[in-house]
Protein backbone atom coordinates (compact mmCIF):
# COMPACT_ATOMS: atom_id res chain seq x y z
CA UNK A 1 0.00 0.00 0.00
CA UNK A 2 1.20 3.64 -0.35
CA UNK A 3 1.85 5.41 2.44
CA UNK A 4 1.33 8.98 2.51
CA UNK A 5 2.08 10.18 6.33
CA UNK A 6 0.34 13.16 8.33
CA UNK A 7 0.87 15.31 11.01
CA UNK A 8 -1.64 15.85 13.33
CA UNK A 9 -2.44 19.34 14.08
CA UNK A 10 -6.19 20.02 14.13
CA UNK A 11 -8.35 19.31 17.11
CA UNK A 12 -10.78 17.06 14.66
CA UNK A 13 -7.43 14.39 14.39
CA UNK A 14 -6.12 15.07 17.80
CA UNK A 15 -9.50 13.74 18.77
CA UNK A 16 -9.86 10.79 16.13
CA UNK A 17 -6.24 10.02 16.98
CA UNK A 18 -6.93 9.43 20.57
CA UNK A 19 -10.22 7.45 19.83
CA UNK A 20 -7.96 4.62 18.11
CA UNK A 21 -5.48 4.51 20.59
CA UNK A 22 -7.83 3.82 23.34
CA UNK A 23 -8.10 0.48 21.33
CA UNK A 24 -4.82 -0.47 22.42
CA UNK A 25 -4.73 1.49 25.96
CA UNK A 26 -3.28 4.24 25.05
CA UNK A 27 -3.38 7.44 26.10
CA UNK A 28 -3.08 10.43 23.73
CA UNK A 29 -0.65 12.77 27.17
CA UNK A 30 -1.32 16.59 27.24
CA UNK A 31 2.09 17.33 27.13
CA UNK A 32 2.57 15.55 23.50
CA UNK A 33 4.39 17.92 21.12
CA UNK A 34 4.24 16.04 18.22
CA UNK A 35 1.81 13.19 16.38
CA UNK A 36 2.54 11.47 13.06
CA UNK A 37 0.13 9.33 11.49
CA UNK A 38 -1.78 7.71 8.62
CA UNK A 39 -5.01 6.82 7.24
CA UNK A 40 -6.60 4.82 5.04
CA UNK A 41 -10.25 5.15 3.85
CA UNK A 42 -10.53 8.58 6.75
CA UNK A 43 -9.76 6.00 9.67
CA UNK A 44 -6.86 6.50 11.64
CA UNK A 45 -4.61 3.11 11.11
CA UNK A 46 -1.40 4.02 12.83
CA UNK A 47 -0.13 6.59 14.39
CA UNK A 48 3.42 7.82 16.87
CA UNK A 49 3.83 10.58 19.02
CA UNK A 50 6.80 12.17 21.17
CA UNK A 51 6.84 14.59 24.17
CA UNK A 52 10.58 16.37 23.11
CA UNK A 53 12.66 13.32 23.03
CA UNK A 54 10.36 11.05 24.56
CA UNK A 55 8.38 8.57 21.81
CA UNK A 56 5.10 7.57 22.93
CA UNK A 57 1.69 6.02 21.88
CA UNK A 58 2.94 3.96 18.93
CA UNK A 59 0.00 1.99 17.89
CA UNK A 60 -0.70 -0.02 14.43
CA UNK A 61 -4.70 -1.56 13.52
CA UNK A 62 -4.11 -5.32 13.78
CA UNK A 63 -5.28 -5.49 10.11
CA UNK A 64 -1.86 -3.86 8.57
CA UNK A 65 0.89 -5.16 11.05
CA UNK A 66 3.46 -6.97 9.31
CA UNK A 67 4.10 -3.98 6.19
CA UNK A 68 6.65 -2.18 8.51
CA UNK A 69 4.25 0.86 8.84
CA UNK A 70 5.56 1.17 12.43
CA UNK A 71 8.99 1.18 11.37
CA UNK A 72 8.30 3.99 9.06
CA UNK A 73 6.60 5.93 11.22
CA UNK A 74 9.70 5.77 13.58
CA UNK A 75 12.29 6.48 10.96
CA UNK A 76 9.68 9.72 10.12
CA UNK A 77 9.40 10.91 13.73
CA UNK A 78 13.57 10.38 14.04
CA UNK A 79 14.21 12.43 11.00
CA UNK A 80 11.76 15.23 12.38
CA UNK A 81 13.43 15.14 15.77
CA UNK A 82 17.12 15.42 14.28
CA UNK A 83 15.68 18.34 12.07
CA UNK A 84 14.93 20.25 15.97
CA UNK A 85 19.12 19.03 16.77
CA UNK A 86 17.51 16.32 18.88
CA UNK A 87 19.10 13.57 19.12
CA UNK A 88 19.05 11.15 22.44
CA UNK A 89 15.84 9.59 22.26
CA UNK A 90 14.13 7.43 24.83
CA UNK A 91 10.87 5.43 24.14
CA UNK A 92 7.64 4.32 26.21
CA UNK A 93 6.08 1.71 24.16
CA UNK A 94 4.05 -1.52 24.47
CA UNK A 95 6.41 -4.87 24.90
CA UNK A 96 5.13 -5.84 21.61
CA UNK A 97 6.42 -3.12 19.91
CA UNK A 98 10.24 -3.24 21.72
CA UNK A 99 11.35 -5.42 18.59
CA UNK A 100 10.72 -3.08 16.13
CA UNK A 101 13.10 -0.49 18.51
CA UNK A 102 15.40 -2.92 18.76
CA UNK A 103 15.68 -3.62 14.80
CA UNK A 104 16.96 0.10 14.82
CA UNK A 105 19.48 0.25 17.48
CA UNK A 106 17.89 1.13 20.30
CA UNK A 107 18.64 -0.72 23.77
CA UNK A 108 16.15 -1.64 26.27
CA UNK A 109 16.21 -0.70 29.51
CA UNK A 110 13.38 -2.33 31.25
CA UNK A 111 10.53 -3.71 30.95
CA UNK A 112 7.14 -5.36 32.17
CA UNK A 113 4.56 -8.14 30.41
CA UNK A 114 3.19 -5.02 29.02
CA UNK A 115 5.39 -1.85 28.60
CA UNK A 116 8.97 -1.02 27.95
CA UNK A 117 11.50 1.69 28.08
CA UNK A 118 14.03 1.62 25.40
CA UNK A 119 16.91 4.36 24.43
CA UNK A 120 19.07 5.64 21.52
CA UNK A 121 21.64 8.24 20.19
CA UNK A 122 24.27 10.61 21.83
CA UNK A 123 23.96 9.25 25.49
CA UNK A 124 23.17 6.05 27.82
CA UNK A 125 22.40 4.89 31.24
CA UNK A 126 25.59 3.20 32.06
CA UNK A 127 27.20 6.53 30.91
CA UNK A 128 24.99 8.44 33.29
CA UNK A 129 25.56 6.52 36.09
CA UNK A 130 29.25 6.44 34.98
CA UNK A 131 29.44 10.36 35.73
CA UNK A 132 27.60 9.70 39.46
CA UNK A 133 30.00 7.04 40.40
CA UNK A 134 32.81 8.83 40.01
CA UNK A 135 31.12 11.99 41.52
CA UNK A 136 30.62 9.88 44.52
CA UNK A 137 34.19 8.68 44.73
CA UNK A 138 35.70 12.04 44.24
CA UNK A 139 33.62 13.80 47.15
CA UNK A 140 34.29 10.86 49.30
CA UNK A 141 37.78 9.82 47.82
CA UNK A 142 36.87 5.94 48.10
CA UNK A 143 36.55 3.22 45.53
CA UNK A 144 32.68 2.36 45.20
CA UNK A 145 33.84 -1.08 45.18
CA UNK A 146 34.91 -1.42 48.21
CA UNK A 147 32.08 0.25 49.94
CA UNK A 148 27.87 -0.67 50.47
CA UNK A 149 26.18 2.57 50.22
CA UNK A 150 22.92 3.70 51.49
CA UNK A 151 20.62 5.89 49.11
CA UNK A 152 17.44 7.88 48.90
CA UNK A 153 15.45 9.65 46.02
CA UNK A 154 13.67 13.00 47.14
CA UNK A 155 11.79 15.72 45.37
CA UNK A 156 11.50 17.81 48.42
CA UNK A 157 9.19 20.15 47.28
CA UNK A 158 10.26 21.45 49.35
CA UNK A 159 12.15 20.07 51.97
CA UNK A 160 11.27 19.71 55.82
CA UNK A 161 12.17 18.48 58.95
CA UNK A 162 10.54 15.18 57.80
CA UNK A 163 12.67 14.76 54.99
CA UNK A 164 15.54 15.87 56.97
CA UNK A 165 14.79 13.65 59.73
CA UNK A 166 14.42 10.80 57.69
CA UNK A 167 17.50 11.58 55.40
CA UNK A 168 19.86 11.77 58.68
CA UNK A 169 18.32 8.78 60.59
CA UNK A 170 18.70 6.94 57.34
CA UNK A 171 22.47 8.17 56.36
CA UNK A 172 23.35 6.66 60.33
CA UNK A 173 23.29 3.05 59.50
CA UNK A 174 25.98 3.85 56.73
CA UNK A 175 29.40 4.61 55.90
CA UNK A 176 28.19 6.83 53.06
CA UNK A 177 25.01 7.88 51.95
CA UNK A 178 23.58 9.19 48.40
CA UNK A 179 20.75 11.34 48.66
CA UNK A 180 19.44 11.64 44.56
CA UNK A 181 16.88 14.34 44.14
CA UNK A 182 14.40 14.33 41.72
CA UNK A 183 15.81 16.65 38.42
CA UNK A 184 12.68 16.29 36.67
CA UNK A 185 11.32 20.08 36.73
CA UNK A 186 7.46 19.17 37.30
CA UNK A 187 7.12 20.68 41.26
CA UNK A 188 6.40 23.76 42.58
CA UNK A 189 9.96 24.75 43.38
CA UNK A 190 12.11 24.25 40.50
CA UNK A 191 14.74 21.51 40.70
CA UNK A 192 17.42 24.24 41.08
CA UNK A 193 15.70 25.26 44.40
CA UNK A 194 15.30 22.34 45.72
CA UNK A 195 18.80 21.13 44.93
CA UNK A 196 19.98 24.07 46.63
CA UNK A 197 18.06 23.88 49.64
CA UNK A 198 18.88 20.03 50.33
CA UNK A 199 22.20 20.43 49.39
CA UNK A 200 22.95 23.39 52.07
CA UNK A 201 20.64 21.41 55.01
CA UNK A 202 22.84 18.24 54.70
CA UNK A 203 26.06 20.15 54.32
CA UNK A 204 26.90 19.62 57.86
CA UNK A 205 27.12 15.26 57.11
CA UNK A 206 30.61 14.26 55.75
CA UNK A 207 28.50 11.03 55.20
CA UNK A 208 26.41 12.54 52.75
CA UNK A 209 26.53 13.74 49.20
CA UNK A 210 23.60 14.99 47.34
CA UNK A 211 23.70 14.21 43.64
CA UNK A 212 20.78 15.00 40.68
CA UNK A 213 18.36 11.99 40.35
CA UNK A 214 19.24 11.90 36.53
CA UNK A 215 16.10 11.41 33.78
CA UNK A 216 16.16 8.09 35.09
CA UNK A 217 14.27 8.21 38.17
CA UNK A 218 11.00 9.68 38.63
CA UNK A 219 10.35 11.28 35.50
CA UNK A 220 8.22 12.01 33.10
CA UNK A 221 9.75 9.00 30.58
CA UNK A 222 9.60 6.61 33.86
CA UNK A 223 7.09 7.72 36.37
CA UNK A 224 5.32 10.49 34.87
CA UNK A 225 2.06 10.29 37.74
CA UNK A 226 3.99 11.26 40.47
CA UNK A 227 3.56 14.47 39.41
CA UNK A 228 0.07 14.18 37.86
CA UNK A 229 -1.11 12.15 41.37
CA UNK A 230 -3.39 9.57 39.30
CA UNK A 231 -3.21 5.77 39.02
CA UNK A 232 -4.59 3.09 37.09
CA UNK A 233 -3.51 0.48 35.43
CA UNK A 234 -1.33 1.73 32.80
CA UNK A 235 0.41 4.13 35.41
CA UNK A 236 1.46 1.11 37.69
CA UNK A 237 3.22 -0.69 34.97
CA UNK A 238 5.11 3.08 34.58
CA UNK A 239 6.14 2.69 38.33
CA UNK A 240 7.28 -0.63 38.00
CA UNK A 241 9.53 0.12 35.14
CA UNK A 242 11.26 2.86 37.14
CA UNK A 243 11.38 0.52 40.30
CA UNK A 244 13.18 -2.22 37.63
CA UNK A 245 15.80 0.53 36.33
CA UNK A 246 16.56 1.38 39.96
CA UNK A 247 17.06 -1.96 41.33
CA UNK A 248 18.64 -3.04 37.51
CA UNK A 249 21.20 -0.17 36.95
CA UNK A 250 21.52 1.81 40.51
CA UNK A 251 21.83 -0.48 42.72
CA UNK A 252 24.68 -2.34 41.14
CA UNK A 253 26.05 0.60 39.39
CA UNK A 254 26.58 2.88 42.69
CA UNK A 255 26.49 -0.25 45.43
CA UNK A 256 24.10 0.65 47.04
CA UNK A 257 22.73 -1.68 49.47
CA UNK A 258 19.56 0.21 51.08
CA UNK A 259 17.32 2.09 49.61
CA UNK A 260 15.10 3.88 52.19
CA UNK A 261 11.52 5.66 51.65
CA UNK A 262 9.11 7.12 54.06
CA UNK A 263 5.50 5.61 54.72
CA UNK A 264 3.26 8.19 52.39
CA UNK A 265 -0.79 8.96 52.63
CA UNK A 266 -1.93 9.80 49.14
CA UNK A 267 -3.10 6.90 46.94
CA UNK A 268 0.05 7.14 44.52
CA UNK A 269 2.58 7.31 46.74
CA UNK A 270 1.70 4.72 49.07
CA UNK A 271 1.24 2.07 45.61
CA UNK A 272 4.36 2.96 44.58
CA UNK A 273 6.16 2.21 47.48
CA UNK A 274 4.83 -1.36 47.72
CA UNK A 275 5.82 -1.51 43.90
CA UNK A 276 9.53 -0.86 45.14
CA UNK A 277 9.32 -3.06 47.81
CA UNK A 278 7.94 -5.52 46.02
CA UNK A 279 10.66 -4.98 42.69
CA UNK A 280 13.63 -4.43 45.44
CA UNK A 281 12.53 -6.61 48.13
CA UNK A 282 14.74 -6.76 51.51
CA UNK A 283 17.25 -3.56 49.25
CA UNK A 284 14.13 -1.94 50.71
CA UNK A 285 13.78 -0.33 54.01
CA UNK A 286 10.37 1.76 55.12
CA UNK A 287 10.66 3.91 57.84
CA UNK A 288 7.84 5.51 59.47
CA UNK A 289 6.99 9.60 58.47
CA UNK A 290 8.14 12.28 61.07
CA UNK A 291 5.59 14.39 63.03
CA UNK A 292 5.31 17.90 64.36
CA UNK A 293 3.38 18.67 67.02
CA UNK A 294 1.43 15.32 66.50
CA UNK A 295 0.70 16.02 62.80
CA UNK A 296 2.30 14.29 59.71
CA UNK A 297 4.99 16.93 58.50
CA UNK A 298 4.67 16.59 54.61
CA UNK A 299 5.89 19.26 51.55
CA UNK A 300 1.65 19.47 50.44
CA UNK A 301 0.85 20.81 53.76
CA UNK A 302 4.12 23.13 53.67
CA UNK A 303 2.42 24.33 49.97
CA UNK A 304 -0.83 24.46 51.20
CA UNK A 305 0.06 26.52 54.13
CA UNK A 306 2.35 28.97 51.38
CA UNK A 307 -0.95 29.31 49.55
CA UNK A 308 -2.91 30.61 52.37
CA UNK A 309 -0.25 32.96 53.04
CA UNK A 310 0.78 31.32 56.25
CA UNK A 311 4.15 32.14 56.23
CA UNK A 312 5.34 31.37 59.95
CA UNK A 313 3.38 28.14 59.60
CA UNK A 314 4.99 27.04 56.36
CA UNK A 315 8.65 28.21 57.89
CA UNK A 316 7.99 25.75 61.14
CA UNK A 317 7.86 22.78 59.42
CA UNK A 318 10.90 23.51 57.30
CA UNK A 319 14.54 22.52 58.87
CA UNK A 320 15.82 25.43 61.10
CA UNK A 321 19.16 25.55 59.40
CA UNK A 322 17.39 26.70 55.32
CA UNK A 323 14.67 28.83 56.96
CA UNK A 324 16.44 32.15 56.14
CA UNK A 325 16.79 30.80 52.88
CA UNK A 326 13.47 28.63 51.91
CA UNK A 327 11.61 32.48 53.40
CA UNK A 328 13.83 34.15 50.61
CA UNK A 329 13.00 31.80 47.72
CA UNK A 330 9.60 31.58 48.18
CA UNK A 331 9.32 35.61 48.43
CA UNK A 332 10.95 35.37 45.23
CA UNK A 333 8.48 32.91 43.53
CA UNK A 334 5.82 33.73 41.26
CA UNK A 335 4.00 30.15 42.20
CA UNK A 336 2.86 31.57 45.91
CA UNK A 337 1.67 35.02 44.82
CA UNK A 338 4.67 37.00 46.08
């Protein structure tokens, strides 16, 4: 058959774009940037999208699999990507589809029964992980191999005594401990705030080195609803493919021997903490949230209380020793209405 392909810009194939995909469980994302796809007889019978350099919702009608339209809908979508300069490209797809990534260099990372993560072009995990190792040997002048190190992954948005708490209490039953904050920019505080604020509260721990999670962890290519705060189906298999490139490529890759999380109340949270117990198993360790004057501290009630304009409140629950400077950055943020 010819082929002629389409990009979807009007609302009318937006909309008949995300009808077929529901066919396969897919979701057409709000954050998609751009959609490829063809037709044949005005119905929708493939179709590939991307979110920058993220390839999503690839999706082929059973009746023309096997003519290589998905493979030439991915060699369109690559050439319009290196026509923007782009060119590292990691992929959410359906397990069935992995083999046609594969066919065209790109190496999987993880996956479940029903999704995978694949990536291609200018960069990789090992190298990634590469570039942390040695930042971790160079602040602590060790070799990694020598050592079991504890870790934790934080978005701290923003930080507070609970984090702290549970940071320091962790870091004690180690030599060294990696706290890896969440570099996806998707919070409140941007990740250059929060960086800065865990960074200068820990700064005080020769034990402790705070390092950039990487777009590994907890991002929009791995975990996208932690920030979005939704779960079904499709969203746990997400989680578990983030909890599989932890456990596959982080723990080995930095030796780390604990990974420690805090008990969580909303619905996402506390799912995808059982999801890395259950990926990481006795790598795990749960330890219970902090309180402050007999209330959960948590970074949505430090928010909430910034929205209300509850200053002295928010400042409280925040560790004494960034107060002066948590104050400062939120009087300089546009999010809080100051």
């Amino acid at each position: 058959m010819a082929v002629v392909i389409k990009q979807a810009l009007l609302k009318h194939e937006i909309d008949k774009i995300t009808e077929f995909l529901m066919r396969f469980d897919l979701k057409y994302d709000r954050d998609i940037t751009e959609t490829l796809f063809i037709e044949e007889a005005d119905e929708v019978i493939a179709t590939i999208s991307r979110t920058g350099h993220i390839i999503k919702a690839l999706a082929v009608h059973e009746d023309y699999r096997g003519e290589n339209i998905a493979g030439i809908l991915l060699t369109e979508m690559l050439m319009s990507m290196r026509a923007e300069d782009i060119y590292y490209y990691q992929v959410y797809t359906k397990t069935a589809y992995a083999p046609i990534f594969s066919s065209m260099s790109f190496r999987l990372l993880a996956k479940t029964d029903q999704v995978a993560i694949l990536e291609s072009g200018e960069s990789h995990i090992d190298e990634k992980i590469g570039l942390l190792r040695r930042s971790i040997e160079n602040h602590f002048s060790i070799n990694l191999n020598e050592h079991d190190l504890g870790a934790i992954v934080v978005n701290c948005n923003p930080m507070t005594k609970g984090h702290y708490q549970l940071i320091v209490d962790s870091a004690k039953h180690h030599a060294y401990f990696i706290v890896l904050v969440v570099e996806e920019d998707q919070s409140a505080f941007t990740f250059a705030e929060r960086f800065f604020l865990v960074e200068k509260a820990l700064q005080d721990y020769p034990n402790i080195v705070v390092l950039p999670s990487t777009n590994y962890i907890v991002s929009q290519l791995t975990f996208p609803s932690y920030f979005l705060k939704n779960l079904d189906e499709a969203e746990r298999e997400h989680a578990k493919l983030d909890a599989i490139i932890f456990r596959d490529y982080f723990l080995p890759g930095l030796h780390i021997s604990k990974r420690y999380i805090g008990t969580e109340t909303e619905a996402v949270m506390v799912a995808y903490n059982q999801i890395l117990i259950d990926t990481m198993k006795d790598q795990m360790v749960q330890r219970e949230r902090y309180t402050y004057e007999d209330q959960v501290i948590s970074a949505s009630r430090v928010r909430a209380l910034l929205h209300e304009g509850h200053m002295t409140e928010a400042k409280a629950l925040i560790p004494d020793v960034i107060q002066e400077a948590f104050v400062e950055i939120v009087r300089r943020s546009h999010v809080f209405g100051r």
